[in-house]
Protein backbone atom coordinates (compact mmCIF):
# COMPACT_ATOMS: atom_id res chain seq x y z
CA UNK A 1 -119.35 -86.28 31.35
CA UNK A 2 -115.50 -85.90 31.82
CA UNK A 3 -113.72 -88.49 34.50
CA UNK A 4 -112.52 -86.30 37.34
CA UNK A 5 -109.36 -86.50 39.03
CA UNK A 6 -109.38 -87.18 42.84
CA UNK A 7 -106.39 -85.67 44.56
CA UNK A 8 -105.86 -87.02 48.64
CA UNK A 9 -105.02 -84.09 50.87
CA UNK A 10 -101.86 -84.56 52.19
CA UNK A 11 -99.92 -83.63 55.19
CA UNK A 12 -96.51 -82.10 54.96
CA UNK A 13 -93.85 -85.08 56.38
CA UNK A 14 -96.97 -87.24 57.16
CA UNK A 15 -98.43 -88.41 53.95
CA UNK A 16 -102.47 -88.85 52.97
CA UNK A 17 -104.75 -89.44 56.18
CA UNK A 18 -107.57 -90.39 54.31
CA UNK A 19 -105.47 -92.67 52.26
CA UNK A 20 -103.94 -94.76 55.40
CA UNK A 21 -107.08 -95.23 56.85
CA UNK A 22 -108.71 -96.61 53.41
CA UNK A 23 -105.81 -99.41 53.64
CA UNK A 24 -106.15 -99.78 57.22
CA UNK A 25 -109.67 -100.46 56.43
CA UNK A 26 -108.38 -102.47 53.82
CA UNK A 27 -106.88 -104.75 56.20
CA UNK A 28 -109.98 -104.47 58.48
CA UNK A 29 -113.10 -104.84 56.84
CA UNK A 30 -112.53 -105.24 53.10
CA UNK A 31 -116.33 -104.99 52.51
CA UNK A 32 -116.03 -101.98 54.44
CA UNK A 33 -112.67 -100.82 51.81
CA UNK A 34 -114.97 -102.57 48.93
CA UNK A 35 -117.87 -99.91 49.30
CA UNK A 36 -115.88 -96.72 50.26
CA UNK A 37 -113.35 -97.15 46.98
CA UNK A 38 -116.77 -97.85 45.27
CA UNK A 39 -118.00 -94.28 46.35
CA UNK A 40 -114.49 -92.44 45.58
CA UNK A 41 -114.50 -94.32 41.52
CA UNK A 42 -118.31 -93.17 41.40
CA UNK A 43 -117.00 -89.33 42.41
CA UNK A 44 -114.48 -89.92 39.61
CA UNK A 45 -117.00 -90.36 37.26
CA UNK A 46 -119.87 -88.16 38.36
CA UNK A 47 -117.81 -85.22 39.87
CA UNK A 48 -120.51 -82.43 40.49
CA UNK A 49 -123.08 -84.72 39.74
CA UNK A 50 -123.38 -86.95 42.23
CA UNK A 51 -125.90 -87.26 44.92
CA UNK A 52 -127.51 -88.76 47.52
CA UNK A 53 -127.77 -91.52 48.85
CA UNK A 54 -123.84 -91.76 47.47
CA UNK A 55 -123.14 -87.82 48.65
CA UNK A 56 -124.43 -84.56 50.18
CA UNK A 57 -123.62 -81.52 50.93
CA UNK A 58 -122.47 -80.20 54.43
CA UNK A 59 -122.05 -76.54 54.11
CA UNK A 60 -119.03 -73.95 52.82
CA UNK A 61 -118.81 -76.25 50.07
CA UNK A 62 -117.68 -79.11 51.77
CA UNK A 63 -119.28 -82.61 50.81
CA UNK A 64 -119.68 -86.14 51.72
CA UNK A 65 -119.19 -89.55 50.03
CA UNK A 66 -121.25 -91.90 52.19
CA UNK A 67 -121.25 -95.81 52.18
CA UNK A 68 -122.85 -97.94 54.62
CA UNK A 69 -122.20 -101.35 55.46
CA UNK A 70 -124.56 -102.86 58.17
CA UNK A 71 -125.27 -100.23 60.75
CA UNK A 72 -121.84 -98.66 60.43
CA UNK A 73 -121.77 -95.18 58.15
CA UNK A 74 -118.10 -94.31 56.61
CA UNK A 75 -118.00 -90.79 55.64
CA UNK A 76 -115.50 -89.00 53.32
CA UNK A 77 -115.25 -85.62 53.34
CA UNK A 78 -114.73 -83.58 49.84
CA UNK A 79 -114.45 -80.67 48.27
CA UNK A 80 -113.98 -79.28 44.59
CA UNK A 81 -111.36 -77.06 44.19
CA UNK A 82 -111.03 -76.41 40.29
CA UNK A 83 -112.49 -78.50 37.58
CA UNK A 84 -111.87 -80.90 37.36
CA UNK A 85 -110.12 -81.93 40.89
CA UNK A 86 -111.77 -82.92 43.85
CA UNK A 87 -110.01 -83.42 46.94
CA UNK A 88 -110.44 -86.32 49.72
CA UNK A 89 -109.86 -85.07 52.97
CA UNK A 90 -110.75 -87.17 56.26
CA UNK A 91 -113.25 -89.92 57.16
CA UNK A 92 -116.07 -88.29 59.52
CA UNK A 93 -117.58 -91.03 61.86
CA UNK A 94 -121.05 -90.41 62.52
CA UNK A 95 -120.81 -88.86 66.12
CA UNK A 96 -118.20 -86.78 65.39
CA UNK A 97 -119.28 -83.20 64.50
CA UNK A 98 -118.65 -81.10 61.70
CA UNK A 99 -116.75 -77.56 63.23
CA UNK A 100 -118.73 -74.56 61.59
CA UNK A 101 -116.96 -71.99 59.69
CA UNK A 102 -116.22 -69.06 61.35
C-alpha cells in the first residue's frame, strides 16, 4: 500500500487548529501527544484501510482517529478528499457532539 499524505486543515490568518492543540498536548501530556501522532503515522500508512479500534466512521464521510490513554479518549476528526490526501481537522472530546449534516 502507498504512504498517504496527511494535510492539517487550516484557517485563513489563524494557522492549523488541530496542529496547535497536538503541541499544546505536546507540552501537556506527552503520552497523551505520543499516542495521537502514533494514530496520525498509522493513517499515513494505512489510508483507507484503517480501522477500529485505531478509526471509525462517523457519517458523510467524516472519520475518526481514536487513541486512549487511561480513561481519557482523544479524537481526530478526518476525511479523504482525493487519493491520496487525507485531511486532519479538529480534536472531538467525547461529550461534545457531532452536528448532523443538513
Amino acid at each position: 500500500m502507498p504512504q498517504t499524505t496527511i494535510l492539517f486543515f487550516r484557517k485563513p490568518n489563524e494557522g492549523a487548529p488541530v496542529w496547535a492543540w497536538l503541541q499544546e498536548l505536546r507540552k501537556l501530556n506527552p503520552k497523551a501527544y505520543a499516542k495521537c501522532l502514533v494514530r496520525v503515522r498509522r493513517l499515513a500508512e494505512m489510508g483507507h484501510e484503517l480501522r477500529r479500534p485505531e478509526a471509525d466512521v462517523l457519517r458523510d464521510g467524516i472519520y475518526e482517529l481514536r487513541a486512549r490513554l487511561g480513561t481519557v479518549n482523544y479524537r481526530l476528526l478526518y476525511f479523504f478528499h482525493a487519493a491520496p490526501w487525507q485531511f486532519l481537522h479538529m480534536q472531538l472530546r467525547k461529550k461534545m457532539r457531532f452536528p448532523k449534516s443538513r
